[in-house]
N, C-alpha and C. Protein backbone atom coordinates (compact mmCIF):
# COMPACT_ATOMS: atom_id res chain seq x y z
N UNK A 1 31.76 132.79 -4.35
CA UNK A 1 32.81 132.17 -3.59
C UNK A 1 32.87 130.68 -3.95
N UNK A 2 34.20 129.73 -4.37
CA UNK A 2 34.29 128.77 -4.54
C UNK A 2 34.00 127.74 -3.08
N UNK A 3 33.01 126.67 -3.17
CA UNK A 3 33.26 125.48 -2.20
C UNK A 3 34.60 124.82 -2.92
N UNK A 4 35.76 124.74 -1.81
CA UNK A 4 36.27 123.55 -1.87
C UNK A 4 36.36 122.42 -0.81
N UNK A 5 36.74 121.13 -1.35
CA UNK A 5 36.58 120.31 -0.77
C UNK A 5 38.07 119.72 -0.20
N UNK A 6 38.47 120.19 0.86
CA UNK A 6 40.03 119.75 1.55
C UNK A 6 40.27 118.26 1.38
N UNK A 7 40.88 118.02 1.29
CA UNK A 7 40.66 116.20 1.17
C UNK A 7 40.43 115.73 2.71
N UNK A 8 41.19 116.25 3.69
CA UNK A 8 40.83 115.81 5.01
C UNK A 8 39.93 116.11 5.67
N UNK A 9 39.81 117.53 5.28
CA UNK A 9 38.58 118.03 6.25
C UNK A 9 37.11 118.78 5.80
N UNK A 10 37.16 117.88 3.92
CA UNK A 10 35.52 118.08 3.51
C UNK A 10 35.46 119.59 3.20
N UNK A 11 34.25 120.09 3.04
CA UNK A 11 34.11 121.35 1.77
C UNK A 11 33.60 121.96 2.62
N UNK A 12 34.78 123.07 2.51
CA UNK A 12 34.92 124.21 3.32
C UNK A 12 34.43 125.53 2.51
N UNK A 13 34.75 126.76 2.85
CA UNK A 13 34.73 128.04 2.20
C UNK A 13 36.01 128.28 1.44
N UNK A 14 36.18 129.58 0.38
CA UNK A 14 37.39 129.74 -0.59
C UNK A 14 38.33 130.47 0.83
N UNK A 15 37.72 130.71 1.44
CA UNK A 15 38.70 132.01 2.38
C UNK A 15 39.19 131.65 2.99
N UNK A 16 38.94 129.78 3.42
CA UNK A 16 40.50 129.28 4.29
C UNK A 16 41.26 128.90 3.54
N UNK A 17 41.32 129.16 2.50
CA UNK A 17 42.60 128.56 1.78
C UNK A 17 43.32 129.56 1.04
N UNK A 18 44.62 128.46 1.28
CA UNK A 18 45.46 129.72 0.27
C UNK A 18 45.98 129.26 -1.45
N UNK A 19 45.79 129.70 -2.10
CA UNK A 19 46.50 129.50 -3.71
C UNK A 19 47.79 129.60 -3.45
N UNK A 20 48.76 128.70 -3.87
CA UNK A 20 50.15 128.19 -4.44
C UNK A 20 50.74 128.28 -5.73
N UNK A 21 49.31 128.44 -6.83
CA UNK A 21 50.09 128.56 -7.97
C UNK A 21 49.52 127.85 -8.84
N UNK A 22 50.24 127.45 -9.67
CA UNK A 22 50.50 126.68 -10.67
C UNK A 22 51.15 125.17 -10.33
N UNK A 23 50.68 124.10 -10.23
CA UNK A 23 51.51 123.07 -9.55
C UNK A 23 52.21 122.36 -10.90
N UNK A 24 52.68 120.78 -10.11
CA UNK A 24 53.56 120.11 -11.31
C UNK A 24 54.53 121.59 -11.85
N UNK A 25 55.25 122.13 -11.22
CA UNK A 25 56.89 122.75 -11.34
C UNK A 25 57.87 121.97 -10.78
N UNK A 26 59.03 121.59 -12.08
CA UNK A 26 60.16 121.58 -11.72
C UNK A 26 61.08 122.45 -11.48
N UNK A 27 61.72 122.33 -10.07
CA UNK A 27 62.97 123.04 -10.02
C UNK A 27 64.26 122.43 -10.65
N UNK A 28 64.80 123.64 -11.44
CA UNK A 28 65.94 123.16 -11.94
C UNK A 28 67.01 122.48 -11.01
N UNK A 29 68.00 121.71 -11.66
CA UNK A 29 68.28 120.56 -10.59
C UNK A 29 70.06 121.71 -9.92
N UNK A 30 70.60 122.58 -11.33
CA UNK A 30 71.92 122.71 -10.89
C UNK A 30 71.28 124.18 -11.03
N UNK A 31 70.98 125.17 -10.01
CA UNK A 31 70.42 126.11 -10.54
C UNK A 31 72.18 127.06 -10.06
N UNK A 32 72.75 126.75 -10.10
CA UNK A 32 74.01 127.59 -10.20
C UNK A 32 74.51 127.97 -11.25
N UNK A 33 74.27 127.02 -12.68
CA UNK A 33 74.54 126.88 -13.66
C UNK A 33 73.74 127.96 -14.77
N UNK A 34 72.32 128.02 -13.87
CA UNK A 34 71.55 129.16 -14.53
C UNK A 34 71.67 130.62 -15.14
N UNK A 35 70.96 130.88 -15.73
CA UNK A 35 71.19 132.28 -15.98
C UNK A 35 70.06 133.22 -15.61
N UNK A 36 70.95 134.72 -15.24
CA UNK A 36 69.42 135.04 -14.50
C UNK A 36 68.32 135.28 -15.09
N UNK A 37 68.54 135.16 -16.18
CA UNK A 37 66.65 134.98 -17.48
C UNK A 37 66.10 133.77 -17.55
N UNK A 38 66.65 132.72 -17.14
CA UNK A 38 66.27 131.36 -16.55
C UNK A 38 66.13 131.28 -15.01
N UNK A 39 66.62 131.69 -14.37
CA UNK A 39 66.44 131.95 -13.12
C UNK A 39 65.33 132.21 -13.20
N UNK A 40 64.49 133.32 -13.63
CA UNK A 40 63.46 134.79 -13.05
C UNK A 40 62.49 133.81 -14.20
N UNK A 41 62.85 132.95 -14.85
CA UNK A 41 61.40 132.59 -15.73
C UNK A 41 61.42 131.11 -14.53
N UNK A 42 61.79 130.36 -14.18
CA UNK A 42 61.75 129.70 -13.08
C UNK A 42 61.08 130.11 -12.07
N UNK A 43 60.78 131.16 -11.65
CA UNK A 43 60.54 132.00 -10.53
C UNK A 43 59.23 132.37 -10.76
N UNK A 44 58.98 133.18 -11.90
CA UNK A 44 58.25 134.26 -12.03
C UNK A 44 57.25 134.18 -12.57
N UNK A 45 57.94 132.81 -14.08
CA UNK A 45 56.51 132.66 -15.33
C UNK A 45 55.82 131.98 -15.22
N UNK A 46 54.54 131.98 -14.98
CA UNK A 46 53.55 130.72 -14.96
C UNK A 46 52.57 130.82 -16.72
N UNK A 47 51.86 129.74 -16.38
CA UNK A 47 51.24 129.35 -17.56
C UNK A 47 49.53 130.15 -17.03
N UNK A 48 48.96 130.59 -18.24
CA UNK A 48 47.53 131.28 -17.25
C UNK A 48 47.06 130.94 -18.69
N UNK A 49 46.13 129.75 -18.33
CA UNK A 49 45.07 129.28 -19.79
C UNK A 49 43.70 129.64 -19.24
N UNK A 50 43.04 129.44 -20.79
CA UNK A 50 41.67 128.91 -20.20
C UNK A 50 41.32 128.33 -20.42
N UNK A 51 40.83 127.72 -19.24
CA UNK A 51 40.28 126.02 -19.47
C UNK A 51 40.99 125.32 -18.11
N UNK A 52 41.23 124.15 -18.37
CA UNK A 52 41.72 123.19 -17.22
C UNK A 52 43.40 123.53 -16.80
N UNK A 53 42.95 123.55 -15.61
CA UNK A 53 44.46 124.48 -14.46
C UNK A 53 44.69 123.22 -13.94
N UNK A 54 45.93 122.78 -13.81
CA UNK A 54 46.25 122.52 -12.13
C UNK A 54 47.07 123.39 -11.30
N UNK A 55 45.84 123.64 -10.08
CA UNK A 55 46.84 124.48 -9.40
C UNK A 55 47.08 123.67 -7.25
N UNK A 56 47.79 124.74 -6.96
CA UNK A 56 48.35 123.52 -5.57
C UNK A 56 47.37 124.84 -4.57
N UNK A 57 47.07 124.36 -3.44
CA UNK A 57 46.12 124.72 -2.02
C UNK A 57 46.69 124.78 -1.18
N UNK A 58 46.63 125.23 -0.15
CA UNK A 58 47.17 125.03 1.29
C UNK A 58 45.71 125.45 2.00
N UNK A 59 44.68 124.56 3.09
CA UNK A 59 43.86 124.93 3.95
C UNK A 59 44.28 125.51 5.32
N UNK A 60 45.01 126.57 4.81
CA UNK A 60 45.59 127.54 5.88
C UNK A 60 45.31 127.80 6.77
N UNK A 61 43.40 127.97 7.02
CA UNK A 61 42.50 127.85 8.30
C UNK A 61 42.31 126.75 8.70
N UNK A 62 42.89 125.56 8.15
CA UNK A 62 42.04 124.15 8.53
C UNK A 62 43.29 123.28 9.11
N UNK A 63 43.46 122.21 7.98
CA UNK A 63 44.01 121.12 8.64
C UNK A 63 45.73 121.83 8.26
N UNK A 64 46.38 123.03 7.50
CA UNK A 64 47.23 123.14 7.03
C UNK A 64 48.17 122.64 6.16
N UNK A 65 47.60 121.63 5.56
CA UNK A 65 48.10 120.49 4.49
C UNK A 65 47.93 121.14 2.56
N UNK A 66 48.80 121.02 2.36
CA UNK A 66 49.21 121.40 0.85
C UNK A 66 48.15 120.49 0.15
N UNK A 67 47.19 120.11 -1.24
CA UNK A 67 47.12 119.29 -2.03
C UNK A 67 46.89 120.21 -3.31
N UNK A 68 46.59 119.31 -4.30
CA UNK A 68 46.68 119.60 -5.43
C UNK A 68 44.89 120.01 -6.08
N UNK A 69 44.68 120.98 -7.01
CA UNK A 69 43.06 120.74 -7.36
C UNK A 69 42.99 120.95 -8.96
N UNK A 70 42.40 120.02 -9.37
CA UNK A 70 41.92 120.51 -11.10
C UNK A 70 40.77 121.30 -11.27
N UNK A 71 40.97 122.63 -11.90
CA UNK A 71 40.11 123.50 -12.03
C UNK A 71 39.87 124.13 -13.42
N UNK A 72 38.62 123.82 -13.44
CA UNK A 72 38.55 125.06 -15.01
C UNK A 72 38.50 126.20 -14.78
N UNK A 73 39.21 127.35 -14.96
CA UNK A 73 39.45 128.55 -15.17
C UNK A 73 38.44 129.94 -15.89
N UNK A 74 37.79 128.98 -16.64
CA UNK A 74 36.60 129.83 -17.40
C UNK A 74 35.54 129.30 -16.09
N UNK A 75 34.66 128.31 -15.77
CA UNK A 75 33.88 128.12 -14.75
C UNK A 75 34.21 127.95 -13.89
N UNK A 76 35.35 128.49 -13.09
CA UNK A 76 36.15 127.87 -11.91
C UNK A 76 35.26 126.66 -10.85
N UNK A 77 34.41 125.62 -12.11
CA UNK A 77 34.52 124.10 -11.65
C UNK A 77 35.91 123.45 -11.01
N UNK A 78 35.83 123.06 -10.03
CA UNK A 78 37.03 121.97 -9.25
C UNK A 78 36.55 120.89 -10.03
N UNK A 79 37.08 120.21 -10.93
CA UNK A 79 37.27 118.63 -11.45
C UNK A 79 37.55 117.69 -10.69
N UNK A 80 38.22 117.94 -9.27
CA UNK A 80 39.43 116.80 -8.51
C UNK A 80 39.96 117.55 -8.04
N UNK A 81 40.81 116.33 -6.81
CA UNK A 81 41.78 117.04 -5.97
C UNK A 81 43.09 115.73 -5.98
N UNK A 82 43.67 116.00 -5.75
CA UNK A 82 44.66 115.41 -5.17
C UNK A 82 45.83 115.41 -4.58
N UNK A 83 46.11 114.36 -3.46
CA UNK A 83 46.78 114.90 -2.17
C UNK A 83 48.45 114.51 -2.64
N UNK A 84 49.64 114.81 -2.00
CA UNK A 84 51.07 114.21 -2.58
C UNK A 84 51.38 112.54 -2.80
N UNK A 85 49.87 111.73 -2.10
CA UNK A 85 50.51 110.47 -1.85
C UNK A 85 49.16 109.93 -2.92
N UNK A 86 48.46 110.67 -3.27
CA UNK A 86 47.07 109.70 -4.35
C UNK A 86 47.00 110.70 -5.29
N UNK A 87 46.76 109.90 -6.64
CA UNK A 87 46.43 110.52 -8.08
C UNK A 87 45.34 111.38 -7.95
N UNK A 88 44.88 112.06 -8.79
CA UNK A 88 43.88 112.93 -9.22
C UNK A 88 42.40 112.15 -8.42
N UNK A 89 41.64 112.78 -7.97
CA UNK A 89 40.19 112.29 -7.82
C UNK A 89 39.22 113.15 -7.47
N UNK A 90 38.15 112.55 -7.42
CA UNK A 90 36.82 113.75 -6.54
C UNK A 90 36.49 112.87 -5.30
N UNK A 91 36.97 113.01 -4.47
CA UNK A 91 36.70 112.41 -3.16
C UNK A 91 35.41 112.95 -2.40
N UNK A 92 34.65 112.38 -1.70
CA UNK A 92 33.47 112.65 -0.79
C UNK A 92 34.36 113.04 0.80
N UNK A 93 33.13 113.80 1.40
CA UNK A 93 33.62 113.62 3.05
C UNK A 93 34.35 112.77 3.73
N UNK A 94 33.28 111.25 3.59
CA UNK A 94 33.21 110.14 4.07
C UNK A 94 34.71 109.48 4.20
N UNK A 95 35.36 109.49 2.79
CA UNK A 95 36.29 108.79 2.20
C UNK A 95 37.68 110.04 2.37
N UNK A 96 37.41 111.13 3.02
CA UNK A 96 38.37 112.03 3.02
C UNK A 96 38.69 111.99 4.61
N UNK A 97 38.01 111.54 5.35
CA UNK A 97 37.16 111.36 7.01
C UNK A 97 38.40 110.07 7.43
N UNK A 98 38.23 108.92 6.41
CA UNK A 98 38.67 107.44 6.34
C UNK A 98 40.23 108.09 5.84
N UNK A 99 40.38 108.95 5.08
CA UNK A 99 42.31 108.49 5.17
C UNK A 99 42.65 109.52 5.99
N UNK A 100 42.09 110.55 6.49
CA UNK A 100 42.72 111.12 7.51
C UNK A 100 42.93 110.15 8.64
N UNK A 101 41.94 109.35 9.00
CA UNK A 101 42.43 108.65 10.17
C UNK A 101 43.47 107.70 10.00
N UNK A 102 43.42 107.23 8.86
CA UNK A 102 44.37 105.92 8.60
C UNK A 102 45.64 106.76 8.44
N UNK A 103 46.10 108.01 7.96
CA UNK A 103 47.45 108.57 8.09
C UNK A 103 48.11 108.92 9.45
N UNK A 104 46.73 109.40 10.54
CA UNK A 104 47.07 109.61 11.29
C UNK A 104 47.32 108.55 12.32
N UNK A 105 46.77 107.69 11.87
CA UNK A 105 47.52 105.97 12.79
C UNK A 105 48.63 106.04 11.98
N UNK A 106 49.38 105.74 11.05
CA UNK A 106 50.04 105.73 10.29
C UNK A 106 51.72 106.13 11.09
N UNK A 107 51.00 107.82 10.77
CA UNK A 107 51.95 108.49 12.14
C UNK A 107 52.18 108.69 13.29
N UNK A 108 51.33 107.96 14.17
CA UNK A 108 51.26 107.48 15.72
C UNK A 108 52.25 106.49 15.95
N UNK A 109 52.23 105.60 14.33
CA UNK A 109 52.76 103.84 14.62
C UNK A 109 54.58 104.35 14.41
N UNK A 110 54.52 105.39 13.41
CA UNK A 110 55.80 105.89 13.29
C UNK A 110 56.99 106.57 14.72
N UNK A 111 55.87 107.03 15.45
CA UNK A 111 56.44 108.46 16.35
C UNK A 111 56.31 107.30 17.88
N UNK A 112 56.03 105.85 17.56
CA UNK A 112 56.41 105.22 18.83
C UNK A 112 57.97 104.98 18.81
């Protein structure tokens, strides 16, 4: 079973989380214009290497927040994580502990 490490809520088990995929996808911008063999490869085709993945998370049991993780595929090593608002990293507890709180003031200061 993989440890991962949520960015907010530190290194959990593989079984609260859910796989998303393949991340870094663009959606086509005029998809009306498409065709449905562009459509369904939009949809359907992903890339499956071996070696270094990025793929996207959701801690479905936890805090419910989407981020991103770099993984090798042959040793399913996690390299990094990263969340929609910070680049690639390997974050600790401590420092995952520290921006949960600061987002969540963040959005307190917003929702006055």
């Amino acid at each position: 079973m993989l440890l991962i490490e949520c960015p907010w809520c530190g290194p959990r088990a593989e079984t609260e989380f859910s796989c998303g995929g393949e991340a870094d996808i663009a959606r086509p911008l005029d998809t009306e214009k498409l065709t449905d063999r562009e459509w369904g490869d939009y949809l359907f085709m992903r890339k499956n290497p071996r070696g270094v993945h990025r793929e996207q998370w959701m801690h479905t049991q936890g805090c419910r927040r989407w981020f991103k993780a770099q993984r090798d595929t042959v040793s399913y090593e996690i390299q990094g994580y990263e969340t929609f608002e910070r680049p690639l990293l390997a974050m600790d507890s401590a420092e995952a502990n520290t921006q949960n709180k600061a987002q969540n003031t963040a959005q307190e200061g917003k929702a006055s």
